[in-house]
Each structure stands twice: as C-alpha cells, then as structure tokens.
C-alpha atoms as a PDB file:
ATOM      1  CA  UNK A   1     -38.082-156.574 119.688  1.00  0.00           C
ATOM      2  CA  UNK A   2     -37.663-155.842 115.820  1.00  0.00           C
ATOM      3  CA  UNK A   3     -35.930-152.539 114.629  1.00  0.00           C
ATOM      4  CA  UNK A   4     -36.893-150.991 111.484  1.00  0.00           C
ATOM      5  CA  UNK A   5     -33.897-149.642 109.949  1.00  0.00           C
ATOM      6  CA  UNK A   6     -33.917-145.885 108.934  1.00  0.00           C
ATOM      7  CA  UNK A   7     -32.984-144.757 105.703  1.00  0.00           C
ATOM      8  CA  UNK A   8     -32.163-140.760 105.906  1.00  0.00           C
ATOM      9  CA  UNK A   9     -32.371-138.774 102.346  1.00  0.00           C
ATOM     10  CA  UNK A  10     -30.181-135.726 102.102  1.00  0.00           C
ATOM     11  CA  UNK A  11     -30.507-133.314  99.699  1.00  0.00           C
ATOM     12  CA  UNK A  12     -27.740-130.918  98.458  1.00  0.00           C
ATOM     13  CA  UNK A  13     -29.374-127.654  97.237  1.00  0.00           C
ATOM     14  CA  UNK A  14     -27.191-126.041  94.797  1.00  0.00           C
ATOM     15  CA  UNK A  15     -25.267-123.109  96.251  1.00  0.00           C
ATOM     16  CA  UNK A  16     -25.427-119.842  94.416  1.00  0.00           C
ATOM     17  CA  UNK A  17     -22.328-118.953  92.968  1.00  0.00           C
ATOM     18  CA  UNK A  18     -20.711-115.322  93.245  1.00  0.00           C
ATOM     19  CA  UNK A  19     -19.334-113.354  90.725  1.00  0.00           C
ATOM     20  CA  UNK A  20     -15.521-112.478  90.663  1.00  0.00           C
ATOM     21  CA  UNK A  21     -16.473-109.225  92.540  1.00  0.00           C
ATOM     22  CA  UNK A  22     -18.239-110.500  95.317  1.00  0.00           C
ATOM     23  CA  UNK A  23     -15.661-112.382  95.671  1.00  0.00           C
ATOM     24  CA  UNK A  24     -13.252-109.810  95.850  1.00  0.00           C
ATOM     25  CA  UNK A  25     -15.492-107.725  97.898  1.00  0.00           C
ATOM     26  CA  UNK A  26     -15.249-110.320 100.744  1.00  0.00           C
ATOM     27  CA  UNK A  27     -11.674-110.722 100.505  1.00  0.00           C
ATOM     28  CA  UNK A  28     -12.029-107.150 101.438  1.00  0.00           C
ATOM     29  CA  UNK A  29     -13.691-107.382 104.292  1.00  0.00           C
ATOM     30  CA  UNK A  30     -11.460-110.421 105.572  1.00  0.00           C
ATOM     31  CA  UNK A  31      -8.365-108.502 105.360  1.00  0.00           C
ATOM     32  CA  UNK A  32     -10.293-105.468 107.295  1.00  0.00           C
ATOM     33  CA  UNK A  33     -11.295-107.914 109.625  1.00  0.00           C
ATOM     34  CA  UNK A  34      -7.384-109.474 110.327  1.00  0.00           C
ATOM     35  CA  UNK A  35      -6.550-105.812 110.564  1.00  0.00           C
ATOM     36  CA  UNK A  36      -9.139-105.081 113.321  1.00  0.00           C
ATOM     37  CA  UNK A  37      -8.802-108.308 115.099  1.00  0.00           C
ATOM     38  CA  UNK A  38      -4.917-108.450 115.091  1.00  0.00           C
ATOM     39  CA  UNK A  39      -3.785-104.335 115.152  1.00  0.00           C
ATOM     40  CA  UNK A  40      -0.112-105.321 115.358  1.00  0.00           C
ATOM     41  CA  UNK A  41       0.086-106.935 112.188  1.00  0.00           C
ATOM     42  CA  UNK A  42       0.002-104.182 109.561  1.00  0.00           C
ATOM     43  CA  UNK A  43       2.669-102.268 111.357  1.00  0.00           C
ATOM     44  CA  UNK A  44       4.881-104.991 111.106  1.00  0.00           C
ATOM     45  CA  UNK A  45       3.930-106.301 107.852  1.00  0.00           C
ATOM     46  CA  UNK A  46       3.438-103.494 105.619  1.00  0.00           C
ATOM     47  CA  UNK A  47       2.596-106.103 102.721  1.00  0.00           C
ATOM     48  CA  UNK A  48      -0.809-106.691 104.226  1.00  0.00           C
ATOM     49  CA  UNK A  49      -1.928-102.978 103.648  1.00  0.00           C
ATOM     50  CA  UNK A  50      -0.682-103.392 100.028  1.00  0.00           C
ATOM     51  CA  UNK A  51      -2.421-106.041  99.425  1.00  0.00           C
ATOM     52  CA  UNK A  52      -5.316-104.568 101.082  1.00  0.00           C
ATOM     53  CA  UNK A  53      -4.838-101.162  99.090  1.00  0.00           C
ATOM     54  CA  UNK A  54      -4.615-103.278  95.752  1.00  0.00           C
ATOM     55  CA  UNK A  55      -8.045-105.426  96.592  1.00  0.00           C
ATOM     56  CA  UNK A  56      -9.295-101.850  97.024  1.00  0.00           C
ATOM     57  CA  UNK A  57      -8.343-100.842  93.616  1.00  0.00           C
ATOM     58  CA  UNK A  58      -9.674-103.900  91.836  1.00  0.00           C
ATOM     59  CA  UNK A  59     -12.856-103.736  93.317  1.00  0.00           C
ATOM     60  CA  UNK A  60     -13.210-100.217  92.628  1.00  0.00           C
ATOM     61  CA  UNK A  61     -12.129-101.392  88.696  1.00  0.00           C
ATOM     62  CA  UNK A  62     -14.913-104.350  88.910  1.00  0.00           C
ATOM     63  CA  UNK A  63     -17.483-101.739  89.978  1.00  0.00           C
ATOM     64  CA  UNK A  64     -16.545 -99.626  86.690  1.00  0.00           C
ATOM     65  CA  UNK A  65     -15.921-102.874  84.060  1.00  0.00           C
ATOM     66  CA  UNK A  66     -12.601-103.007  84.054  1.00  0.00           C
ATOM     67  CA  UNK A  67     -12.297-106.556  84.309  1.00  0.00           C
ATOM     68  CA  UNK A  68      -8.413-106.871  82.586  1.00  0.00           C
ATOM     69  CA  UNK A  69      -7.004-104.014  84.640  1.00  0.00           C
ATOM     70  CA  UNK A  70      -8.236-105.531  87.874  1.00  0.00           C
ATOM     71  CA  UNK A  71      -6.638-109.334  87.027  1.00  0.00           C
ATOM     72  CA  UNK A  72      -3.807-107.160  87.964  1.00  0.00           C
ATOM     73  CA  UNK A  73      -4.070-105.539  90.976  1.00  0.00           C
ATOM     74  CA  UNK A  74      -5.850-109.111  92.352  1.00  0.00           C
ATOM     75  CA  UNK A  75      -2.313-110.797  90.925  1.00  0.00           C
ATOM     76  CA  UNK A  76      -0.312-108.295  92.687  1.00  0.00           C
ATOM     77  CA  UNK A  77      -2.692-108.487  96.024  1.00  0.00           C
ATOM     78  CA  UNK A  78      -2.040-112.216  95.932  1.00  0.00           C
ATOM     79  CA  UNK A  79       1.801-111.407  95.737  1.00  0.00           C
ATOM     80  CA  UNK A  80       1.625-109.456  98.319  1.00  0.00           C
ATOM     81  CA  UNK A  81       0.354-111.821 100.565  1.00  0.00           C
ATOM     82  CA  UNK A  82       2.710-114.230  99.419  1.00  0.00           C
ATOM     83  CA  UNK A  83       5.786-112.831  99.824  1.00  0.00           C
ATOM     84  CA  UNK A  84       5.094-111.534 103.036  1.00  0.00           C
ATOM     85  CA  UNK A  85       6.648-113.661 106.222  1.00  0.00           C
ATOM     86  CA  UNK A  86       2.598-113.645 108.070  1.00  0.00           C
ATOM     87  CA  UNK A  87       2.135-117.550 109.012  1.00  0.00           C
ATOM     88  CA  UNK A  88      -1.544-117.728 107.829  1.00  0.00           C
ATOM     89  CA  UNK A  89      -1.987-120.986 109.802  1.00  0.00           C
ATOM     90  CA  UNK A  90      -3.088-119.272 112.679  1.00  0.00           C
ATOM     91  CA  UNK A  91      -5.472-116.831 110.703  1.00  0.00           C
ATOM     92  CA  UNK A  92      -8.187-118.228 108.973  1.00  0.00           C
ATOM     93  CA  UNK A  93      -9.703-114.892 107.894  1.00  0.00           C
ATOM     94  CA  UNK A  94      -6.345-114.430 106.249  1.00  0.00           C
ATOM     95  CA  UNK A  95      -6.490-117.925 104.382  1.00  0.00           C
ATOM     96  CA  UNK A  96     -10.142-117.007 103.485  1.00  0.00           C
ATOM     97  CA  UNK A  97      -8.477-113.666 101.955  1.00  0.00           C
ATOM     98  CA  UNK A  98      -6.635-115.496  99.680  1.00  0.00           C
ATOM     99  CA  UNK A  99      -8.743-118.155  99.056  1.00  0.00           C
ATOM    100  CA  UNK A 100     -11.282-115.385  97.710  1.00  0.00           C
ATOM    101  CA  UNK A 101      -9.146-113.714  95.964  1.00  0.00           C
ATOM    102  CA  UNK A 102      -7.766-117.106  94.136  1.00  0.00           C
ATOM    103  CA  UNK A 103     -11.562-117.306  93.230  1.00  0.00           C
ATOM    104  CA  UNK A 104     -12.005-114.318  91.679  1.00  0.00           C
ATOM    105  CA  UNK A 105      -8.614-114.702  89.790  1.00  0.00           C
ATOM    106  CA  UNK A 106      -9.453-117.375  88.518  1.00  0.00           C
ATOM    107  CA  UNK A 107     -13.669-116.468  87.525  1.00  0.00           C
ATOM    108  CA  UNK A 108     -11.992-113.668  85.473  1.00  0.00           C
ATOM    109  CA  UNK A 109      -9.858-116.008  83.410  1.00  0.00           C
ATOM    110  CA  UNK A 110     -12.430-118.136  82.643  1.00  0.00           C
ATOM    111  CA  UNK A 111     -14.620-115.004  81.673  1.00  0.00           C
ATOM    112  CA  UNK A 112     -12.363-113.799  79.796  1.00  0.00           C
ATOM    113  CA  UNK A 113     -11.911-116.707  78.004  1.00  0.00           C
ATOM    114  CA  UNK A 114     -15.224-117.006  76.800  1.00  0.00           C
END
C-alpha cells in the first residue's frame, strides 16, 4: 500500500504588541500574585514590596504621561528585585515580573528615542 506524504502549513499570526504600560501593569499583577501565592516571602524579603510599591508608582506615572519619571521607578523596581537574595528559579511569576518590567524598560527607551 502507497502513502501519500502530508505536507502541514503553519501559519504564525502576528502577535499584538503591548505598550510599555501594559507591560508594567502585568508585572503588577505577577508580583501580587507571588505575594498571594507565597505569603512568607514579603516578610522576609522586604525588597519585593519595594519593588512592588515602585511598579505601583510608575504605572500610576504611565497613566498620567510621565513617561521619563517612570524609567525610574521601573529602574529602581528592577534593582530591587535584583539585589534581593529571592532564588527566582523556583518562581516563574517572579521571572515573568522582571521579564515585564525589562520590556517596558526597554519600550520607553526606544520611545524616547524617537
């Protein structure tokens, strides 16, 4: 018996992209999530609700078109998150955070720059 081979077509739809403050608004809710799902870690790692207070902050600036004063409350969030001794490894909500956040640093720049 003959097989007729199979020839499968996929199709990549473009993805919409989001603007530096949805990505900062989802950040949000990722570090509100890790704080929900794991209640012992802001206690013992205050940076996380700094970084969560300064994604606040820069969202509320993004809302209000302050684009240059909320590079730097995302720069500090970022900090934040860096310099505190969380292993993300085992958080992926946590790496999402910051993977956001990188995002939206990074959209900013490039609107800035044009």
């Amino acid at each position: 018996m003959r097989t007729v081979p199979t020839i499968t077509v996929v199709g990549v739809l473009p993805t919409p992209t989001e603007s530096p403050r949805q990505h900062v608004a989802n950040a949000l809710q990722m570090l509100i999530l890790t704080a929900d799902m794991h209640p012992f870690l802001p206690p013992l790692h205050p940076e996380l609700g700094a970084a969560r207070r300064r994604v606040e902050a820069a969202l509320l600036l993004l809302d209000h078109g302050a684009d240059a004063f909320a590079v730097t409350h995302i720069d500090r969030a970022l900090t934040a998150l860096f310099d505190s001794d969380v292993d993300m490894e085992p958080l992926p909500e946590l790496r999402a955070a910051v993977a956001r956040l990188l995002r939206a640093l990074y959209g900013l720049w490039l609107e800035a720059g044009s």
